[in-house]
C-alpha atoms as a PDB file:
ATOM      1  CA  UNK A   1       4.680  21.583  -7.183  1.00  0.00           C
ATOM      2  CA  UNK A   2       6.534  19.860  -9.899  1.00  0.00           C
ATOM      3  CA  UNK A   3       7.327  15.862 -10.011  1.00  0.00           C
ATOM      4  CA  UNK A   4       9.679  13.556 -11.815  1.00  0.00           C
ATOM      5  CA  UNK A   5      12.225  15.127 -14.120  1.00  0.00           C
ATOM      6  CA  UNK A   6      11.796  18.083 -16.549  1.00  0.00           C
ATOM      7  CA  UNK A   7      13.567  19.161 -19.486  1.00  0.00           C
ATOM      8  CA  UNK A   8      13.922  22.503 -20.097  1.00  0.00           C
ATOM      9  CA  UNK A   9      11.895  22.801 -22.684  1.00  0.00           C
ATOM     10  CA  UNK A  10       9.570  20.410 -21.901  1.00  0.00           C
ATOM     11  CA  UNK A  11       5.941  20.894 -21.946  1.00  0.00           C
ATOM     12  CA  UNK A  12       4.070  20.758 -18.741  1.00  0.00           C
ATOM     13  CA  UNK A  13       0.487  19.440 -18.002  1.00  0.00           C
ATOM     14  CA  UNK A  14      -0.900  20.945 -14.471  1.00  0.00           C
ATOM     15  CA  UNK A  15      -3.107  18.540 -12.983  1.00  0.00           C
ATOM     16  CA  UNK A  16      -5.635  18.847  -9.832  1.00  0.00           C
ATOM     17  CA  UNK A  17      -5.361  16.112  -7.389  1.00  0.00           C
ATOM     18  CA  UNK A  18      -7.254  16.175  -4.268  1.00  0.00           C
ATOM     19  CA  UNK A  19      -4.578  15.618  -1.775  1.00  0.00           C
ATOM     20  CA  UNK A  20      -4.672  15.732   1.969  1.00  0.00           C
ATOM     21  CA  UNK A  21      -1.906  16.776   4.567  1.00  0.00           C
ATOM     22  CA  UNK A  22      -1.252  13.522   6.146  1.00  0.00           C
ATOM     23  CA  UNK A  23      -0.768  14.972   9.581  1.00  0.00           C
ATOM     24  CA  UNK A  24      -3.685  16.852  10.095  1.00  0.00           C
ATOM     25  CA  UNK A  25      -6.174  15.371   6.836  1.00  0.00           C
ATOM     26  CA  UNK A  26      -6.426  19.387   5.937  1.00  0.00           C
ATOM     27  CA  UNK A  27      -7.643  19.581   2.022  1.00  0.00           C
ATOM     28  CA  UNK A  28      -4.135  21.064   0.114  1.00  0.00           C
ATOM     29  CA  UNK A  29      -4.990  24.197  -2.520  1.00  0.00           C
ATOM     30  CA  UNK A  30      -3.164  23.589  -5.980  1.00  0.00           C
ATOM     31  CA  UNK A  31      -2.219  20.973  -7.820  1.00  0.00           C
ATOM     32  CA  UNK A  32       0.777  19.471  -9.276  1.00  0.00           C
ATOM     33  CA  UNK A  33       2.685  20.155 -12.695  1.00  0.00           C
ATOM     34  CA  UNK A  34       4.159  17.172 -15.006  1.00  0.00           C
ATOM     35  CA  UNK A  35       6.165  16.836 -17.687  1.00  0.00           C
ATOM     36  CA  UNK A  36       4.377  15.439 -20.553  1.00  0.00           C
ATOM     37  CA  UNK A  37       6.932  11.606 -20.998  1.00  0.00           C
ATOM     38  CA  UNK A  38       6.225  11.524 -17.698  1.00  0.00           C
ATOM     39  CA  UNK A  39       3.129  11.425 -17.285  1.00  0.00           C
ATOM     40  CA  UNK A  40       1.138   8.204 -17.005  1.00  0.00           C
ATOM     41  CA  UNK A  41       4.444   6.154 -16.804  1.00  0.00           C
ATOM     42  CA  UNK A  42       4.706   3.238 -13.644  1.00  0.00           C
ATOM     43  CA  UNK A  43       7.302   5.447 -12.239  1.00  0.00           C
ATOM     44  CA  UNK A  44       5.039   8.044 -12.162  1.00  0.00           C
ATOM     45  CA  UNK A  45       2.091   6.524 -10.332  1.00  0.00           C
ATOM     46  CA  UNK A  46       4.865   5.042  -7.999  1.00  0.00           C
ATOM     47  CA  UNK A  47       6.139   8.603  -6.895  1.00  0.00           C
ATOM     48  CA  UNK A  48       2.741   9.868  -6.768  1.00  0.00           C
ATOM     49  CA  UNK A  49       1.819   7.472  -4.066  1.00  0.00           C
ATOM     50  CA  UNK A  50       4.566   7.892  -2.506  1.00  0.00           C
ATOM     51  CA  UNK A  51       3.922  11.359  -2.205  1.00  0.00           C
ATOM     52  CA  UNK A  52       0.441  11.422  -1.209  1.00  0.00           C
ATOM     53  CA  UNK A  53       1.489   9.142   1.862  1.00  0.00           C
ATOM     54  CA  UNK A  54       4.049  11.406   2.667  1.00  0.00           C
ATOM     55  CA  UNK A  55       2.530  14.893   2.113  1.00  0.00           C
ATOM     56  CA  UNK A  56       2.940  17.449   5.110  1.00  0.00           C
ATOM     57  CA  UNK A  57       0.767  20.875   4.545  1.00  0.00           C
ATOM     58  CA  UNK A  58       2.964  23.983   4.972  1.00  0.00           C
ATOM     59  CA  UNK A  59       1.783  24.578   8.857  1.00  0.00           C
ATOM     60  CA  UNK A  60       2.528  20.790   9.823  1.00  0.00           C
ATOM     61  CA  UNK A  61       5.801  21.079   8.009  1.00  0.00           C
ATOM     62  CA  UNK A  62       6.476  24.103  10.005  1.00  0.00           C
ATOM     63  CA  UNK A  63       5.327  22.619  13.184  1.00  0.00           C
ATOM     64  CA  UNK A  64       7.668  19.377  12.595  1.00  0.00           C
ATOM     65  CA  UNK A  65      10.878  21.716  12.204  1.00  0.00           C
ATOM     66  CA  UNK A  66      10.315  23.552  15.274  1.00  0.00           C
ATOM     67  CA  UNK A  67      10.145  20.370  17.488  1.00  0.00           C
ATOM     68  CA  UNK A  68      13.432  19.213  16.041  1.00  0.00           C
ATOM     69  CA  UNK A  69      15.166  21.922  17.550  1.00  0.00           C
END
């Protein structure tokens, strides 16, 4: 998963984060990719909280569409 804004050319650092579905606490596989001027900025840290709050795993996700039908 990528965050912030990426140039095109950009490099990216990949970093592993221990993140949680927020629904169902399951451990997430992966990590998430960065762009380099982004990394370690406030806005960063800022999104990345926000994100970790807001995280749904793929099944939960799933689960969440269906009822809105």
């Amino acid at each position: 998963m990528i965050i912030g804004k990426t140039g095109p050319n950009e490099k990216r650092i990949k970093i592993n984060l221990d993140i949680n579905c927020t629904n169902c606490n399951c451990k997430v596989p992966g990590g998430i990719q960065v762009s380099e001027s982004y990394y370690e900025t406030e806005e960063f840290e800022k999104e990345l909280e926000q994100f970790k709050k807001n995280y749904l795993c793929g099944k939960c996700r799933d689960e969440k569409r269906v009822a809105k039908r």
